[in-house]
Protein backbone atom coordinates (compact mmCIF):
# COMPACT_ATOMS: atom_id res chain seq x y z
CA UNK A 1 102.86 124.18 63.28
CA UNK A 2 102.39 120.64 64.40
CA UNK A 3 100.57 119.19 67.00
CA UNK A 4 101.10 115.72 68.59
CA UNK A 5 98.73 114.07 71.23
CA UNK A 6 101.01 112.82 74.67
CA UNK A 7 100.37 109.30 72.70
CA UNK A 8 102.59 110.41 70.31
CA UNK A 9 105.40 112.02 72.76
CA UNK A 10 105.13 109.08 74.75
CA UNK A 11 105.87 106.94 71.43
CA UNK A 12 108.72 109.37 70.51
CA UNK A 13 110.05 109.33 73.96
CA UNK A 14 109.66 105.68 74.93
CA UNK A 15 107.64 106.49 77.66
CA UNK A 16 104.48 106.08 79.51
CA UNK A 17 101.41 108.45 78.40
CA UNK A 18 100.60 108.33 81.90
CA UNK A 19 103.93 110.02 82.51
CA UNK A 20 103.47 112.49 79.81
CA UNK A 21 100.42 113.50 80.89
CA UNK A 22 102.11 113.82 84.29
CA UNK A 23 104.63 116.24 83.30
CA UNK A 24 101.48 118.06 81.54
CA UNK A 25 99.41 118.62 84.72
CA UNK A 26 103.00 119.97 86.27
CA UNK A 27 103.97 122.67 83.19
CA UNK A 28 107.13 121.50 82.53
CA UNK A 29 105.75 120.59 79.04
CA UNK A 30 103.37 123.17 77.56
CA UNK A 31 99.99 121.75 76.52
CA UNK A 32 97.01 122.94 75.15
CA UNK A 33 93.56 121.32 76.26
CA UNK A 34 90.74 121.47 74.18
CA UNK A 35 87.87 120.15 76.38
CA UNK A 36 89.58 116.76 77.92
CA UNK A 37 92.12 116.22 74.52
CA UNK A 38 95.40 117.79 75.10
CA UNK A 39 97.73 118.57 72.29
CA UNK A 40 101.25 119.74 72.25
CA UNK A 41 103.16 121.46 69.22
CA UNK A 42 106.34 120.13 68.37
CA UNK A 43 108.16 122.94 69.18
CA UNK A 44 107.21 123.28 72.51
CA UNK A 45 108.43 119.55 72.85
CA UNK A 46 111.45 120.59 71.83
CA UNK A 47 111.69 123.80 74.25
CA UNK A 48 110.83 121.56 77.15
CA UNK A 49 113.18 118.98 76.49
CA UNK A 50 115.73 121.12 76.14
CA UNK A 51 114.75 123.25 79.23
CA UNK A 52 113.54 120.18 81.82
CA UNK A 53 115.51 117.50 80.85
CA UNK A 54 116.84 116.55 84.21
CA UNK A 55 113.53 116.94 85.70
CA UNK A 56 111.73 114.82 83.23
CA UNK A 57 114.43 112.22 83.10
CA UNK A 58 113.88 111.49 87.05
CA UNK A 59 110.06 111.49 86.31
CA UNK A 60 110.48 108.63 83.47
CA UNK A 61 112.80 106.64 86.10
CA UNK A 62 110.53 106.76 88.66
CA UNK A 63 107.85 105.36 87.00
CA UNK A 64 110.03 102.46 85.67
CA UNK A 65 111.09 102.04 89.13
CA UNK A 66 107.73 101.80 90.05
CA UNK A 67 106.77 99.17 87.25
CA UNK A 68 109.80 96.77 88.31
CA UNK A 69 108.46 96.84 91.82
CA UNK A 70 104.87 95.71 91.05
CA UNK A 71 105.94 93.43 88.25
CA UNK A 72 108.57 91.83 90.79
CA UNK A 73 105.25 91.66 93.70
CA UNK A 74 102.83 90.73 90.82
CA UNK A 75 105.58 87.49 90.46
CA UNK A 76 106.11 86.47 93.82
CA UNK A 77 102.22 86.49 94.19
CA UNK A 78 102.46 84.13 91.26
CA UNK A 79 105.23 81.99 93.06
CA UNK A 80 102.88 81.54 96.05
């Protein structure tokens, strides 16, 4: 069984680690934490993709939403 760290789900799911480690906290992808290092086997990757999709495509949006928005604020501060 392998194990990936949310670095590597967030690499293989062009995503955030910050939103990985989001949808850990929530459970709707199973993690194992070993002190502060989580880890999550491939197959429960899998599982929860299959099983949260929706879910976890709304997360990822959101955050990209939210990245636009202070990027376009960050560049009107700029402007001024």
């Amino acid at each position: 069984m392998n194990f990936l760290t949310p670095e590597d789900v967030a690499s293989k799911l062009k995503v955030k680690p910050t939103t990985v480690y989001e949808w850990l906290k929530s459970g709707m992808l199973p993690g194992i934490k070993l002190g502060r290092i989580w880890r999550i086997s491939e197959d429960a990757l899998v599982c929860a993709l299959v099983e949260n999709e929706q879910e976890m495509r709304k997360i990822a949006k959101h955050y990209r939403r939210e990245l636009a928005a202070k990027l376009r604020q960050r560049a009107e501060e700029l402007e001024s």
